[in-house]
C-alpha atoms as a PDB file:
ATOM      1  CA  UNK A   1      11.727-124.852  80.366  1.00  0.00           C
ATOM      2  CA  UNK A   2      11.935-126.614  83.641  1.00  0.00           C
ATOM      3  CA  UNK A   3      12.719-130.481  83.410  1.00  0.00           C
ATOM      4  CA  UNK A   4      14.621-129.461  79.778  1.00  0.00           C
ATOM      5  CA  UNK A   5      17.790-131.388  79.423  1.00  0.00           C
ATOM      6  CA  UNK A   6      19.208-129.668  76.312  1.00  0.00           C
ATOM      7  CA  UNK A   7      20.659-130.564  73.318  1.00  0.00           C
ATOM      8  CA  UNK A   8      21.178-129.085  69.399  1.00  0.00           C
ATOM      9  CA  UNK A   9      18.295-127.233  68.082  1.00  0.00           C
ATOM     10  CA  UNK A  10      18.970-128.818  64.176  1.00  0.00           C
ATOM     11  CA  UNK A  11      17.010-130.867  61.792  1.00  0.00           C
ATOM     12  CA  UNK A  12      14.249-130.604  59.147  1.00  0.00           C
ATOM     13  CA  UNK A  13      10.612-130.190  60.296  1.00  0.00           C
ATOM     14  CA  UNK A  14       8.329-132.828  59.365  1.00  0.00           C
ATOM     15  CA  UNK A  15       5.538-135.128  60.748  1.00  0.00           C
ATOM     16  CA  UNK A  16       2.146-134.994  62.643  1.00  0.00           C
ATOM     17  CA  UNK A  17       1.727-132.334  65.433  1.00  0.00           C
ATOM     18  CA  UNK A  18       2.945-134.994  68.096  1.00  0.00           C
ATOM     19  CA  UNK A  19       4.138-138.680  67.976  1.00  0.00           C
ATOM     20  CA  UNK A  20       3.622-140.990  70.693  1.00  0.00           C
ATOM     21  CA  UNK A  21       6.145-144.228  71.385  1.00  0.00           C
ATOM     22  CA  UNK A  22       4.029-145.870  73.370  1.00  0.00           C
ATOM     23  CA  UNK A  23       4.440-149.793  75.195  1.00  0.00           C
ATOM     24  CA  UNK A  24       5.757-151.923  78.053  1.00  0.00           C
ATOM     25  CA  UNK A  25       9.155-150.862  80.406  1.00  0.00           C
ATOM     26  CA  UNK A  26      12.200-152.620  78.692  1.00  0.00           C
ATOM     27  CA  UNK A  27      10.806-152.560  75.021  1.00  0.00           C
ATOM     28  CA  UNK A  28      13.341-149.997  73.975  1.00  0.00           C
ATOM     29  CA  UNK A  29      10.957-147.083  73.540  1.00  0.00           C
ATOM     30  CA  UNK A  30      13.625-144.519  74.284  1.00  0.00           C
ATOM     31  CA  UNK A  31      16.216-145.669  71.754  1.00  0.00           C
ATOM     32  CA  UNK A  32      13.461-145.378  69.281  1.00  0.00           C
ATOM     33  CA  UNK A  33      11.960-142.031  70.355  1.00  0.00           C
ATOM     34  CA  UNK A  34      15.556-140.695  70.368  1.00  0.00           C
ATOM     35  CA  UNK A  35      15.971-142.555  66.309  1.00  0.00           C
ATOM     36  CA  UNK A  36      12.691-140.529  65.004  1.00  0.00           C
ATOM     37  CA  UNK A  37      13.712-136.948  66.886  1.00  0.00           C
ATOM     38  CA  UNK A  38      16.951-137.161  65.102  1.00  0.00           C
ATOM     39  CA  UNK A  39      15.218-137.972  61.582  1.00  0.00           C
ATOM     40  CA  UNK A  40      12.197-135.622  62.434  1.00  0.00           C
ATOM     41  CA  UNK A  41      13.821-132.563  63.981  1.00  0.00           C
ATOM     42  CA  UNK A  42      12.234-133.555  66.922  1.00  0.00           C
ATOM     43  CA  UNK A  43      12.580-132.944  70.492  1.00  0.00           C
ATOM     44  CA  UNK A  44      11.402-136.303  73.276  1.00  0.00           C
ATOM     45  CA  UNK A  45       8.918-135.007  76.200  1.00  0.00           C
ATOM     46  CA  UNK A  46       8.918-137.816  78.983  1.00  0.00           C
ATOM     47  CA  UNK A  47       5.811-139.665  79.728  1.00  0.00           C
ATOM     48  CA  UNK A  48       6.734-141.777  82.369  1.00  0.00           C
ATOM     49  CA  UNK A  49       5.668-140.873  85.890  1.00  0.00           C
ATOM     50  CA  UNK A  50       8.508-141.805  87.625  1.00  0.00           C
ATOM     51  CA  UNK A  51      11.162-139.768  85.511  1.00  0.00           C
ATOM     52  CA  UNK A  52       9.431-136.891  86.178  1.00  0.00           C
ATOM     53  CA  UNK A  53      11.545-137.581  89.764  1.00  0.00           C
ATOM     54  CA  UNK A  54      15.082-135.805  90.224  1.00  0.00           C
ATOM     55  CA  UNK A  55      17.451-138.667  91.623  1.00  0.00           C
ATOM     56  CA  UNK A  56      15.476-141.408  90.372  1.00  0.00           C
ATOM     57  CA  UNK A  57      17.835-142.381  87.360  1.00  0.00           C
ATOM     58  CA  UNK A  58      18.919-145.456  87.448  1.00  0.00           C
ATOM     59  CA  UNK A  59      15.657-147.305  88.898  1.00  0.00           C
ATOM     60  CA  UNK A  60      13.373-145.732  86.145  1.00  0.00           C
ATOM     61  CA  UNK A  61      16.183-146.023  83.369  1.00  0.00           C
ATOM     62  CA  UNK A  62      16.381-142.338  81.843  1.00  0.00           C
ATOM     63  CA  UNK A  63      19.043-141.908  79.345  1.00  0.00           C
ATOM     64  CA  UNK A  64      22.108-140.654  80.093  1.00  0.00           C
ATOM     65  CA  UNK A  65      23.327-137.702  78.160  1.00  0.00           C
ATOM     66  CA  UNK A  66      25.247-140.115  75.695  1.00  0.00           C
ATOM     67  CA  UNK A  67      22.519-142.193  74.882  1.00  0.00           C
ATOM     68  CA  UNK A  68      20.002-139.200  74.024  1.00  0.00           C
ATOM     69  CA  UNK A  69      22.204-138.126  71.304  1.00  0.00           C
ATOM     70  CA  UNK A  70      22.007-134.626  71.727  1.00  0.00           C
ATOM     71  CA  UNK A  71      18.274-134.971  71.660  1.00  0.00           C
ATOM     72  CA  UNK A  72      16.523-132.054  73.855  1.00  0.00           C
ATOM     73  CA  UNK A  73      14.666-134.163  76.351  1.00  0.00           C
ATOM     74  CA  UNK A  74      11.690-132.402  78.201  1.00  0.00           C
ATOM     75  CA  UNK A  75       9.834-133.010  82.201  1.00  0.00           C
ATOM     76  CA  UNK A  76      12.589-135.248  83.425  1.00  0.00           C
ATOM     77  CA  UNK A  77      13.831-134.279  87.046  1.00  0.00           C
ATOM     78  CA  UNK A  78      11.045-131.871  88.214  1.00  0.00           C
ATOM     79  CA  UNK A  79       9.679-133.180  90.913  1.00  0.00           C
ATOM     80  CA  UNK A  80      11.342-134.044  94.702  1.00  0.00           C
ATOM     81  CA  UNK A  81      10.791-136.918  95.679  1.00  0.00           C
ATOM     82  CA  UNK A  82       8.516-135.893  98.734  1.00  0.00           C
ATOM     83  CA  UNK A  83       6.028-134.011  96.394  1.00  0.00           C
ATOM     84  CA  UNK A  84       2.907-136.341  95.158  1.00  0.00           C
ATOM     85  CA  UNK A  85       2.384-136.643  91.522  1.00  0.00           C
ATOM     86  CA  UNK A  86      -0.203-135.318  89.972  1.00  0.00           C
ATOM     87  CA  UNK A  87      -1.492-136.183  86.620  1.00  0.00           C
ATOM     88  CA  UNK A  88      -3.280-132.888  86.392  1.00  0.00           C
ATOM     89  CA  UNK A  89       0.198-130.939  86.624  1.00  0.00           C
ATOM     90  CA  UNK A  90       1.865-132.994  84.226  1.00  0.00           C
ATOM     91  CA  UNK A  91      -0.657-132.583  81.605  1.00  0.00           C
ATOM     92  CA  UNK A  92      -0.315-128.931  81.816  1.00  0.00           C
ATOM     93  CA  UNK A  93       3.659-128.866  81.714  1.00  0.00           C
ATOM     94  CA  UNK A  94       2.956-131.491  78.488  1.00  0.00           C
ATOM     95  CA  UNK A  95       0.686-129.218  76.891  1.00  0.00           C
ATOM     96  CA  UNK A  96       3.428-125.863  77.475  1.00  0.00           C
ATOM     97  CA  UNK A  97       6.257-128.355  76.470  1.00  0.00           C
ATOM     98  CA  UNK A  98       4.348-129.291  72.926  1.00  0.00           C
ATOM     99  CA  UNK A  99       3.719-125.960  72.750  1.00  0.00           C
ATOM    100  CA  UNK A 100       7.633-124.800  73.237  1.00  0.00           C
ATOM    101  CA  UNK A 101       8.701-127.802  70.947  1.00  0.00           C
ATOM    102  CA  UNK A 102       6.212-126.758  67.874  1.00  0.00           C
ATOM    103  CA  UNK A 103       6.490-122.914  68.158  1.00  0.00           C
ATOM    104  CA  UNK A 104      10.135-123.378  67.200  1.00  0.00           C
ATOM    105  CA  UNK A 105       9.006-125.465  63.944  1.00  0.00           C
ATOM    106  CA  UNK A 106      10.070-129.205  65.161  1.00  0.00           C
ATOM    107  CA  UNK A 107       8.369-132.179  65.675  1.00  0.00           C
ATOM    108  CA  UNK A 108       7.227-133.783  69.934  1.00  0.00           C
ATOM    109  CA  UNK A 109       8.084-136.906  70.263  1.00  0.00           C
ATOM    110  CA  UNK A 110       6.236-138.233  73.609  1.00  0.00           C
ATOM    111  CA  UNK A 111       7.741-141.432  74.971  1.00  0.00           C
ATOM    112  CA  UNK A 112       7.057-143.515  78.044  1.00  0.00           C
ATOM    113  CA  UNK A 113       4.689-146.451  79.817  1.00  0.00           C
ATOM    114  CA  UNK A 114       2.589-144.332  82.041  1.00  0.00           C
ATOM    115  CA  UNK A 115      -0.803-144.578  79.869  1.00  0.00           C
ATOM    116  CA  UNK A 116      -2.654-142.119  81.809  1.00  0.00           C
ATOM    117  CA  UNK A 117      -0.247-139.472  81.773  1.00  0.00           C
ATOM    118  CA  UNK A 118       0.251-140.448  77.741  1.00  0.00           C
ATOM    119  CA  UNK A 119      -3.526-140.205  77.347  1.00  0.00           C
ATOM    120  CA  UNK A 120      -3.431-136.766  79.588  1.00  0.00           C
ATOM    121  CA  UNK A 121      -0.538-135.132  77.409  1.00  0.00           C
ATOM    122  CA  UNK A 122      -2.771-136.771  74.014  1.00  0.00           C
ATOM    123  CA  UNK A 123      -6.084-136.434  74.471  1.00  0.00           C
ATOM    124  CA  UNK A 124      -8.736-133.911  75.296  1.00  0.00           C
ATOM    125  CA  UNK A 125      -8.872-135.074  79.261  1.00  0.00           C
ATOM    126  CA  UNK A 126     -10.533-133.471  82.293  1.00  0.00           C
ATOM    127  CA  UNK A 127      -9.724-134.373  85.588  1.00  0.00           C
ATOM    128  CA  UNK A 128     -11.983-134.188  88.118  1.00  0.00           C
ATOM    129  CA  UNK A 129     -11.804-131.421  91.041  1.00  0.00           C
ATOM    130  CA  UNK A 130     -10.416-132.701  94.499  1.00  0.00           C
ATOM    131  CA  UNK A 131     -11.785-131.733  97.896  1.00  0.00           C
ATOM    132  CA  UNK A 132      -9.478-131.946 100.782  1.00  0.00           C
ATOM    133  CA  UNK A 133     -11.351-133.175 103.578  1.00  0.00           C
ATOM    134  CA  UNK A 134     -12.919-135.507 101.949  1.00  0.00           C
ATOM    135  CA  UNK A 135      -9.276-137.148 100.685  1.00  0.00           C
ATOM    136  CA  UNK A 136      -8.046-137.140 104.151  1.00  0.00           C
ATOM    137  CA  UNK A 137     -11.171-138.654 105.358  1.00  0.00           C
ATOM    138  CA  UNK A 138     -10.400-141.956 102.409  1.00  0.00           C
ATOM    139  CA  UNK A 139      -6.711-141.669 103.426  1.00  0.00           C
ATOM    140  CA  UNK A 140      -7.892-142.304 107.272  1.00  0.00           C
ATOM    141  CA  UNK A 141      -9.816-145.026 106.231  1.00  0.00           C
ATOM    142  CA  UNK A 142      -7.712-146.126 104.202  1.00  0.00           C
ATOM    143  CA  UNK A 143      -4.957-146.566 107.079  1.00  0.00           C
ATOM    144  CA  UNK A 144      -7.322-148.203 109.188  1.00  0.00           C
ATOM    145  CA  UNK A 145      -9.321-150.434 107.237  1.00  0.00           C
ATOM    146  CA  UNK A 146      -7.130-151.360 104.347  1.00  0.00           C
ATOM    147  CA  UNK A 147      -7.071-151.280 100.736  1.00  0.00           C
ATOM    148  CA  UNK A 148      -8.876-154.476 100.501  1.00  0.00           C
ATOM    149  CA  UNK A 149     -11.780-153.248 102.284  1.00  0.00           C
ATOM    150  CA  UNK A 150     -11.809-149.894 100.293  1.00  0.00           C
ATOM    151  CA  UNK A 151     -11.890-151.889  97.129  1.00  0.00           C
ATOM    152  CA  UNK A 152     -14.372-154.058  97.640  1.00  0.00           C
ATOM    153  CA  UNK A 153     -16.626-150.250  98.548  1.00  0.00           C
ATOM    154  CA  UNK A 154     -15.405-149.229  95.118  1.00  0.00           C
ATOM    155  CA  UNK A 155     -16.676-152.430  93.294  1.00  0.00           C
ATOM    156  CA  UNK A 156     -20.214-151.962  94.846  1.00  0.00           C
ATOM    157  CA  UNK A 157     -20.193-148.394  93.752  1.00  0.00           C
ATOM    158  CA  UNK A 158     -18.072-148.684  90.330  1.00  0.00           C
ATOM    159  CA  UNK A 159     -17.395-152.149  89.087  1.00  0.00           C
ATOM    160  CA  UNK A 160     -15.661-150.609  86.244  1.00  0.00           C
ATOM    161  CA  UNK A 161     -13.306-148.528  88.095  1.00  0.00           C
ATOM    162  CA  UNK A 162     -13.020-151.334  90.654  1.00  0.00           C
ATOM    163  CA  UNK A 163     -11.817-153.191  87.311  1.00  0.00           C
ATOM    164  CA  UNK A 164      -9.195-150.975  85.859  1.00  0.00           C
ATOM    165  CA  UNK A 165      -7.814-149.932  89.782  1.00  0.00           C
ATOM    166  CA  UNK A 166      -6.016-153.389  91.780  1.00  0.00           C
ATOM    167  CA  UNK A 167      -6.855-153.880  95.030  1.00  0.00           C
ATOM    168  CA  UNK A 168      -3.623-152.739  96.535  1.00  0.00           C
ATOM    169  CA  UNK A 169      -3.495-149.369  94.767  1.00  0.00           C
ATOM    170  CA  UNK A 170      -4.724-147.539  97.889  1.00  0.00           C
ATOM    171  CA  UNK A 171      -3.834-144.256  96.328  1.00  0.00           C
ATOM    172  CA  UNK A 172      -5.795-144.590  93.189  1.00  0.00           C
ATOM    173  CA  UNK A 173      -8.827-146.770  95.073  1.00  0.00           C
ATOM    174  CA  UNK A 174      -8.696-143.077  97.206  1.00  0.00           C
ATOM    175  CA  UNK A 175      -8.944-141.011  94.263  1.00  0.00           C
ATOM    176  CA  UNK A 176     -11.280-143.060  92.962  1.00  0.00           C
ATOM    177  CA  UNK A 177     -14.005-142.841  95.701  1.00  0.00           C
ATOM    178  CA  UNK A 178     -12.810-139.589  96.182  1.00  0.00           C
ATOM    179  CA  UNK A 179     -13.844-138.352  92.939  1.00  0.00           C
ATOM    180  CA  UNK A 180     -17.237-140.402  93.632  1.00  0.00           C
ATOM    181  CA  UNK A 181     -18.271-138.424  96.421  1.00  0.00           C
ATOM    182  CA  UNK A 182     -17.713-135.401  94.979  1.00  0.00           C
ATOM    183  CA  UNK A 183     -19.080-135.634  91.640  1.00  0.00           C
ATOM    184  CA  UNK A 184     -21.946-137.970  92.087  1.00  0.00           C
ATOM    185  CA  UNK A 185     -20.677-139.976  89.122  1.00  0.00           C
ATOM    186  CA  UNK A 186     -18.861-142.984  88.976  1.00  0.00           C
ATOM    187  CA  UNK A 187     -15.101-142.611  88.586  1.00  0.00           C
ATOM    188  CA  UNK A 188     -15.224-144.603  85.257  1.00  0.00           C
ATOM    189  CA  UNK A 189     -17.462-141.829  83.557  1.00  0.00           C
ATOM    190  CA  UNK A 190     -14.763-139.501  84.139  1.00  0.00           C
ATOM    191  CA  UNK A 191     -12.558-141.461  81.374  1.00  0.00           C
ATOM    192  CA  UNK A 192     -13.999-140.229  77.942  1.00  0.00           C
ATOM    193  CA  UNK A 193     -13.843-141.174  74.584  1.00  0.00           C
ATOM    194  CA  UNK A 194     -10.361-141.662  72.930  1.00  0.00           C
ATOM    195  CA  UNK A 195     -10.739-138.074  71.359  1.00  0.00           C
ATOM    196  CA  UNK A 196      -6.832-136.113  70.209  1.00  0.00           C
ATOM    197  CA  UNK A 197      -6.482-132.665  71.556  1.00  0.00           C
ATOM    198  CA  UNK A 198      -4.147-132.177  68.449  1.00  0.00           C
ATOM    199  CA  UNK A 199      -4.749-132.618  64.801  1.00  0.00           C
ATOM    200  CA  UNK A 200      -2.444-135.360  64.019  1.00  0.00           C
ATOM    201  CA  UNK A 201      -0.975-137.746  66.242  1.00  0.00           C
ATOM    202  CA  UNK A 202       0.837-140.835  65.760  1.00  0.00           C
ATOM    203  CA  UNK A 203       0.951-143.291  68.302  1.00  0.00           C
ATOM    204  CA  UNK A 204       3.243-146.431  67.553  1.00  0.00           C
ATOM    205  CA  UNK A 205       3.570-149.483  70.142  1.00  0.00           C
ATOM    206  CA  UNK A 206       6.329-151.675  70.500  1.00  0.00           C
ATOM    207  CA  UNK A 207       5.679-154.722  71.006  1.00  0.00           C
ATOM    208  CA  UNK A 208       7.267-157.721  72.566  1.00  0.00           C
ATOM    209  CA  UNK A 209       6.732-161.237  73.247  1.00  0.00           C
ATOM    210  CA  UNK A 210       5.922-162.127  76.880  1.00  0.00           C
ATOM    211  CA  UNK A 211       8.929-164.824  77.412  1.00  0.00           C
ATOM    212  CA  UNK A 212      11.350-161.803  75.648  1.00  0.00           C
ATOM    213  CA  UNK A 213       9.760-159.148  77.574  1.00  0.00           C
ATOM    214  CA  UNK A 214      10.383-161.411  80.651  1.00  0.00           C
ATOM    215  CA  UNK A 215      13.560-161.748  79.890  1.00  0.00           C
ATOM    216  CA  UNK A 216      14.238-158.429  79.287  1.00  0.00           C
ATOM    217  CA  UNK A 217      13.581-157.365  82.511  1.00  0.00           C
ATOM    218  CA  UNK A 218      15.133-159.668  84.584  1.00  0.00           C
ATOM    219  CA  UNK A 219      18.355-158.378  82.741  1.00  0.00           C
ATOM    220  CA  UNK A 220      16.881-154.752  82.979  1.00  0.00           C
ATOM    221  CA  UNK A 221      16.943-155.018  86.775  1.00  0.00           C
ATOM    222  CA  UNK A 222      20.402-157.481  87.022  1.00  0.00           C
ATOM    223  CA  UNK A 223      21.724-154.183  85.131  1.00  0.00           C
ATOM    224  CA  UNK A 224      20.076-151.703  87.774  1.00  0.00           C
ATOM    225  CA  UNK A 225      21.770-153.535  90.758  1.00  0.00           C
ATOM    226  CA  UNK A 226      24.913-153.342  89.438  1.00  0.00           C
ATOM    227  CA  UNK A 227      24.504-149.688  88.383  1.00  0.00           C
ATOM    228  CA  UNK A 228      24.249-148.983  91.657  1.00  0.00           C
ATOM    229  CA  UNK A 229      20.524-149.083  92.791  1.00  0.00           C
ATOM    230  CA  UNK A 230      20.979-149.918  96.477  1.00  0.00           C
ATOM    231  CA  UNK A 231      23.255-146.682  96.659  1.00  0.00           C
ATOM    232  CA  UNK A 232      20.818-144.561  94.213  1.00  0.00           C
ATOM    233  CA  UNK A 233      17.281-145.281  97.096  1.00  0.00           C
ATOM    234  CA  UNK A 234      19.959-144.759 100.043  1.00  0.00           C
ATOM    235  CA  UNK A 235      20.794-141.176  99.311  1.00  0.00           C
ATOM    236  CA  UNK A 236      17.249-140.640  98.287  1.00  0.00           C
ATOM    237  CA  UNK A 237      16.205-141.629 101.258  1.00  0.00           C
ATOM    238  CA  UNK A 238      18.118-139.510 103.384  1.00  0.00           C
ATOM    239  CA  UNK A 239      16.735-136.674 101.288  1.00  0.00           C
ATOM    240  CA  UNK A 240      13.000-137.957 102.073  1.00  0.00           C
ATOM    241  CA  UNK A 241      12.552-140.289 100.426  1.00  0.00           C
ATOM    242  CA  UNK A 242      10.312-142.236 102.413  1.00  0.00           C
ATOM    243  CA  UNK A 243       7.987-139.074 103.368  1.00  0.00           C
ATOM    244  CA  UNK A 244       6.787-138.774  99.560  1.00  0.00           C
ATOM    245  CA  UNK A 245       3.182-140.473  98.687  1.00  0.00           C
ATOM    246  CA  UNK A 246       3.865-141.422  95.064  1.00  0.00           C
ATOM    247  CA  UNK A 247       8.330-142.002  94.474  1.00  0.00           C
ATOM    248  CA  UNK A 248       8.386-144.382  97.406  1.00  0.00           C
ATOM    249  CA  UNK A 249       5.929-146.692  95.426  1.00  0.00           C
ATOM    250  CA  UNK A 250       7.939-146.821  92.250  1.00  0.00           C
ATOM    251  CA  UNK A 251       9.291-150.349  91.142  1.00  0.00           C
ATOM    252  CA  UNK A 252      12.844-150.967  92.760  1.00  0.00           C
ATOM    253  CA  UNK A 253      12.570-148.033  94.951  1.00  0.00           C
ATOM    254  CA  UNK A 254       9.581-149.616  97.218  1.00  0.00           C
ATOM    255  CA  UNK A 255      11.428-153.307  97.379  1.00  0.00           C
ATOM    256  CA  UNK A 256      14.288-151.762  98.075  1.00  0.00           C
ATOM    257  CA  UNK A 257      13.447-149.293 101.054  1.00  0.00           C
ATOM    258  CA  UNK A 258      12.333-152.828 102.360  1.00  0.00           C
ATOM    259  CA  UNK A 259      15.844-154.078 102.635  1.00  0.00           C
ATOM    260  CA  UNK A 260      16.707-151.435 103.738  1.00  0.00           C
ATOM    261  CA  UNK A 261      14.818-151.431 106.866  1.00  0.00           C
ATOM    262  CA  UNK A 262      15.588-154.970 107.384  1.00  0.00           C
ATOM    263  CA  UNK A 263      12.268-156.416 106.294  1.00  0.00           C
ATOM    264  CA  UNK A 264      13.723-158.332 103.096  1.00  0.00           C
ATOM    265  CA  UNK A 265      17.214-159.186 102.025  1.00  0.00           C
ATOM    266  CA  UNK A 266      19.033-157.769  99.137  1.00  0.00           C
ATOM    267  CA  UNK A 267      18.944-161.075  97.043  1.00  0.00           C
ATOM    268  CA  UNK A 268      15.073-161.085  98.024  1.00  0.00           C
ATOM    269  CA  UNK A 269      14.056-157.482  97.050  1.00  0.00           C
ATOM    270  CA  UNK A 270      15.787-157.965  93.476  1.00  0.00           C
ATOM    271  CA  UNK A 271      13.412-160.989  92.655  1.00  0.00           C
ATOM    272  CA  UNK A 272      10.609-158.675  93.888  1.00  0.00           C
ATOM    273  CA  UNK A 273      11.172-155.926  91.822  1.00  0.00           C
ATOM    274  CA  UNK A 274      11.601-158.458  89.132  1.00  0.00           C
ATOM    275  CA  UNK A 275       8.269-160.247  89.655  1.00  0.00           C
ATOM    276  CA  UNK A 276       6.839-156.744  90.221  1.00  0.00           C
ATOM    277  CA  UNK A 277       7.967-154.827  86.832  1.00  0.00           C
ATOM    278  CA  UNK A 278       6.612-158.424  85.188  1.00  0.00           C
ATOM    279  CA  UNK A 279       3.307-157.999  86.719  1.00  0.00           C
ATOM    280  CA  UNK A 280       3.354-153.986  85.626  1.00  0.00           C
ATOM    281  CA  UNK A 281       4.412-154.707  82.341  1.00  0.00           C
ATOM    282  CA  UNK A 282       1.654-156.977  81.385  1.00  0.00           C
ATOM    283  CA  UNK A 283      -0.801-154.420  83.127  1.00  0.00           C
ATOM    284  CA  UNK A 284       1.159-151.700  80.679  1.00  0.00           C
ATOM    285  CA  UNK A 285       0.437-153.870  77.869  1.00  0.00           C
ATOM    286  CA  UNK A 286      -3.161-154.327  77.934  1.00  0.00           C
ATOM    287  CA  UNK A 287      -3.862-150.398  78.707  1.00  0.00           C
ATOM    288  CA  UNK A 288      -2.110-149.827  75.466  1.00  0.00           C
ATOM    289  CA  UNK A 289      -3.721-152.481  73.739  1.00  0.00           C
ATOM    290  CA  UNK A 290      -7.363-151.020  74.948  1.00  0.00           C
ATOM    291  CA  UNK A 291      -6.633-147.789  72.209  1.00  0.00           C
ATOM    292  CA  UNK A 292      -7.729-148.778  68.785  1.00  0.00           C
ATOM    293  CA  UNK A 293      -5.163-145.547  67.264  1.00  0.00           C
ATOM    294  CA  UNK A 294      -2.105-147.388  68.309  1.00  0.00           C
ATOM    295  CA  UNK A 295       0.023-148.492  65.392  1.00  0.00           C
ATOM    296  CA  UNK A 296       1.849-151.831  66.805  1.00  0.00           C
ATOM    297  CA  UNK A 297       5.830-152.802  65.786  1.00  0.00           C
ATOM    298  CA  UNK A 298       7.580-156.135  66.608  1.00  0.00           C
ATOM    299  CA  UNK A 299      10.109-154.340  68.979  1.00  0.00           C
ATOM    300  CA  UNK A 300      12.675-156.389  66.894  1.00  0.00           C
ATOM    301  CA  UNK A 301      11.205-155.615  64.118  1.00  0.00           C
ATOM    302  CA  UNK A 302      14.310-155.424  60.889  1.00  0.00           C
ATOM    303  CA  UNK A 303      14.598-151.620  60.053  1.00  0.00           C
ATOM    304  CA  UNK A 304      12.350-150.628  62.831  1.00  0.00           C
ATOM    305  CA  UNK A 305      13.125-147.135  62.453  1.00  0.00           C
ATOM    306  CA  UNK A 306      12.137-147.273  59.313  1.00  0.00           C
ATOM    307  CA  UNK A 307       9.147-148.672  59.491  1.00  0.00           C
ATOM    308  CA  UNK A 308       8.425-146.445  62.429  1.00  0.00           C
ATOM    309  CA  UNK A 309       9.079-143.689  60.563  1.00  0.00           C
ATOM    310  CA  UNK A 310       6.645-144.672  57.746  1.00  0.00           C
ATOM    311  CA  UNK A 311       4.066-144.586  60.144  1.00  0.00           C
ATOM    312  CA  UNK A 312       4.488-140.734  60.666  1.00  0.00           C
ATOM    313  CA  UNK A 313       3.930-140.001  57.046  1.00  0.00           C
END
């Protein structure tokens, strides 16, 4: 299937219909995703928005072939960077890719930080229609006025959604009154009840004190700029980088498009990204935290496969 990065088809079928590894960026939910496919006879399908970008590797930290341990990986690099991402589309590639995984007998193992794509590939979610004209109208306004000013609209129509969105997300504040207008609801009602669309799903969270965590990332992004970042966003943007809605926004990618167009320097646009990821982490954290059905794991757990795995049984 299309964003399938292939590996052995081996190993005993076991488990719930789909597990989750769920938690903040840097918590090392890919190593452990990778540890229960290879016990399950599972295959990983990506949850993270911003894999779901080809060329963004090293700024969003997918695996290299080595490290997935001939684990199949699923809905990595289908997406340019110019196209927008839509949650919609990924929960119908999710639902195909579960599909795929379990009609050969083996066991999904969804990993990533995005929670509304997680809850979109787990749960029985609708998402609202869209109307064109009425998007460009809130993306006009949005250009002119601001997100600020959009916001505070959105808090006088739907406090909780106003809540749950920050005032600089112009895209989602967009969405948000977008969906609004159309529907005559507020955008909150559109979030139901934690309810599975499978049978049995395990969810597990890993998770990590905040001084660790922040520590972790700091050396998460140290590692990025050495890897080659800088080099990664430049040949992305020559190939458009900076005409796409959502990829420009990812952490690393927007701070450093700013140095390179002069607004920041290098030194400057590392501590950003740093401060930034810290900031989306914690925001990561709670959303997880909000979902009674997820089964929480000191990332450093001692045998935290193991006790991982118990969870699945």
């Amino acid at each position: 299937m299309t964003g399938l990065t292939a590996g052995p088809a081996t190993g005993r079928v076991t488990g719930p219909d789909v597990i989750a590894v769920v938690g903040a960026t840097a918590a090392g939910k890919s190593d452990l995703a990778v540890e229960l496919a290879l016990r399950l006879g599972g295959e990983a399908v990506n949850a993270d928005s911003m894999q779901l970008y080809r060329g963004m590797d090293i700024g969003t930290a997918k695996l290299a072939a080595d490290e997935m341990r001939g684990v199949p990986h699923h809905l990595l690099d289908i997406w340019d960077v110019r196209e927008t991402a839509s949650v919609a589309e990924y929960q119908r590639l999710a639902a195909e890719a579960v599909a795929e995984i379990r009609g050969r007998g083996r066991t999904p193992v969804l990993v990533g930080g995005s929670g509304l794509y997680v809850r979109a590939a787990l749960d029985q979610l609708e998402f609202p229609g869209t109307d064109p004209a009425v998007r460009a109208r809130l993306e006009d306004e949005l250009a002119e006025a601001g997100a600020g000013a959009l916001h505070a609209r959105l808090r006088a129509r739907d406090p909780a959604a106003a809540d749950a969105i920050l005032p600089g997300n112009g895209r989602r504040i967009v969405r948000a009154l977008e969906v609004i207008e159309i529907s005559g609801r507020p955008f909150s009602a559109t979030m139901p009840e934690y309810r599975y669309r499978y049978g049995a799903v395990v969810q597990i969270g890993l998770s990590v004190p905040r001084p660790e965590l922040d520590e972790r990332i700091a050396l998460r992004v140290g590692r990025m700029w050495d890897a080659g970042l800088v080099d990664e966003v430049r040949a992305l943007e020559a190939a458009g980088l900076r005409d796409g809605v959502t990829a420009p926004r990812a952490l690393g990618y927007a701070q450093v498009l700013r140095f390179l167009a002069g607004e920041w320097t290098e030194e400057r646009a590392k501590e950003e990204t740093i401060r930034a990821t810290r900031r989306f982490a914690r925001r990561q954290e709670s959303w997880f935290r909000r979902d009674p059905r997820v089964a929480w794991l000191p990332c450093d757990a001692p045998g935290l496969a193991d006790r991982a795995l118990a969870l699945t049984r």
